[in-house]
Structure formats: structure tokens, C-alpha cells
Protein backbone atom coordinates (compact mmCIF):
# COMPACT_ATOMS: atom_id res chain seq x y z
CA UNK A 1 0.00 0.00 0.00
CA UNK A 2 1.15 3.61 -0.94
CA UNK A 3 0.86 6.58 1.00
CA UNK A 4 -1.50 8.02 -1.43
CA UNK A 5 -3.72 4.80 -0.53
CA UNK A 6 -3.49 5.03 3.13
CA UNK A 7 -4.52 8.24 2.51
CA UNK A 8 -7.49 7.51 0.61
CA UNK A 9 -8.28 4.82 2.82
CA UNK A 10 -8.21 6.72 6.05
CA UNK A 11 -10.24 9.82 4.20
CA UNK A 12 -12.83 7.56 3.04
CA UNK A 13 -13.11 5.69 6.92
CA UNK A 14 -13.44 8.84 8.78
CA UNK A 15 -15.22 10.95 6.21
CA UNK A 16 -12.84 13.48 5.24
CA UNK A 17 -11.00 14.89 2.56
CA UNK A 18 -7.82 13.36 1.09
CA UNK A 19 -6.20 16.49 1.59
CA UNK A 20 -6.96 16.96 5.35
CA UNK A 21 -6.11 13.70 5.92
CA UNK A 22 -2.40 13.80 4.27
CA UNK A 23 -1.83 16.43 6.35
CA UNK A 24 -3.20 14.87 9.70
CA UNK A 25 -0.75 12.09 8.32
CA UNK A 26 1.89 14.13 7.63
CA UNK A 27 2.18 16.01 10.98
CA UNK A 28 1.86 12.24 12.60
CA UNK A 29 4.90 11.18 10.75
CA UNK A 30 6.91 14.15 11.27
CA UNK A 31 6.06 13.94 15.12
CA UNK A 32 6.96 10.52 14.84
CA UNK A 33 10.43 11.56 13.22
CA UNK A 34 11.07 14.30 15.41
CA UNK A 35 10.90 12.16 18.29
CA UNK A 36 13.15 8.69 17.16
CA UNK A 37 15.59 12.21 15.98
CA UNK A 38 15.52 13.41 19.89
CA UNK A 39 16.05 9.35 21.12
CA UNK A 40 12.61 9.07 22.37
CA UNK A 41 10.60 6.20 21.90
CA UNK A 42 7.16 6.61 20.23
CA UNK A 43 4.09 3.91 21.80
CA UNK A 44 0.97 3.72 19.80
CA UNK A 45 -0.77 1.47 22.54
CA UNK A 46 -2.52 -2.16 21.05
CA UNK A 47 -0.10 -1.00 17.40
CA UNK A 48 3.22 -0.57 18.51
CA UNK A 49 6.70 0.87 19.54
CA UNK A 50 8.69 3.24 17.48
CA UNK A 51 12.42 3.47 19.03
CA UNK A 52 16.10 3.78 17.89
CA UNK A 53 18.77 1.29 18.13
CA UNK A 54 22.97 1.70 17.60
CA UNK A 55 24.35 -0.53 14.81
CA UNK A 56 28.42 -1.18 15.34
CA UNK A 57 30.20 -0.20 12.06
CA UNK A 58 31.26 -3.79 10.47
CA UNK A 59 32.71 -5.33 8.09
CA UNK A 60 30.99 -6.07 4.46
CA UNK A 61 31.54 -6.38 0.49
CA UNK A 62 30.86 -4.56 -2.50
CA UNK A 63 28.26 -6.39 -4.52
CA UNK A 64 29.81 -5.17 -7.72
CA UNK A 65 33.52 -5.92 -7.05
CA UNK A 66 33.21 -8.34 -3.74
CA UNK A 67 35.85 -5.87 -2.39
CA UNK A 68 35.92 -5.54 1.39
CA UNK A 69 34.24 -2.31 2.51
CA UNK A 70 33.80 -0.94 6.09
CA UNK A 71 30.08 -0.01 6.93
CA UNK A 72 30.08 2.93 9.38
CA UNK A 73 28.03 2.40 13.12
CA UNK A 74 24.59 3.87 12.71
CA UNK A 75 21.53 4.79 14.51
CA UNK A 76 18.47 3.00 13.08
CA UNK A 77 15.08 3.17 13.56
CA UNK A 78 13.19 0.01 14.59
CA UNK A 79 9.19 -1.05 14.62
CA UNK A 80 8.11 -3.49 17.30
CA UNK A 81 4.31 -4.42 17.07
CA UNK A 82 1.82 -4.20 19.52
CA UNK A 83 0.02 -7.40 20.76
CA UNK A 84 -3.32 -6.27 19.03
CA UNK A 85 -1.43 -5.33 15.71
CA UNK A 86 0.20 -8.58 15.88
CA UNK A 87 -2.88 -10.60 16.48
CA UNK A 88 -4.85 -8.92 13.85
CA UNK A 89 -2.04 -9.71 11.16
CA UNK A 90 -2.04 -14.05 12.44
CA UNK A 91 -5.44 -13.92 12.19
């Protein structure tokens, strides 16, 4: 699903316009992003956790060549799901 159909989606479901609703969507995601940015963890209780987690820099190859390459430590963002999110999708 695209953005522009979770858009469409959530416009039709709570009877509003596409264009209110991208920006409802927008400012959710941004919020989201500003927060993971800061190190705070983001809980949508019964969907899930939004937090950040440190990768150590390691060692891997170029797919082109197979030349060694370092890969720098990074700070990723990770997605756990909630218990109702996660029942919903075994169903």
C-alpha cells in the first residue's frame, strides 16, 4: 500500500478529505520523526513501539567488485508491534 492509498483509505473511513487527511498524516509522521531524531521512543498502545537502536560499524563487500568495505556504526530506527497489531495480522 502507498501513501496516497493510506490516505485515501483513512479519508474515506473517517469521512474526510484526502487532503486533510495527508496532512493529519503528515504532521503524525513528522512527530513521529522528530521524536526517534531526539532518542525518544514513540508507543501507539494495542499498534506498537517506534524506538532507535545503535548498529556497530562492520565489516561487508561490495556487490559489484566483492571488495571488502567498512560499513560505518549507525543509529536505526526500529518497529516493534503491539500485541493487538500482531494478532490482527495471524489472524
Amino acid at each position: 500500500m502507498t501513501k496516497a492509498e493510506l490516505v485515501a483509505d483513512a479519508a474515506a473511513a473517517a469521512g474526510t478529505t484526502k487532503a486533510a487527511t495527508e496532512k493529519v498524516l503528515n504532521a503524525v509522521l513528522e512527530s513521529i520523526e522528530e521524536a526517534l531524531v531526539k532518542g525518544k521512543n514513540v508507543t501507539l498502545v494495542g499498534f506498537g513501539t517506534f524506538t532507535t537502536a545503535s548498529r556497530q560499524s562492520r565489516e561487508g563487500r561490495n556487490p559489484k567488485t566483492g571488495a571488502k568495505i567498512k560499513i560505518p556504526k549507525a543509529r536505526v530506527a526500529k518497529f516493534r508491534p503491539g500485541k493487538k497489531l500482531r494478532e490482527s495480522v495471524n489472524k
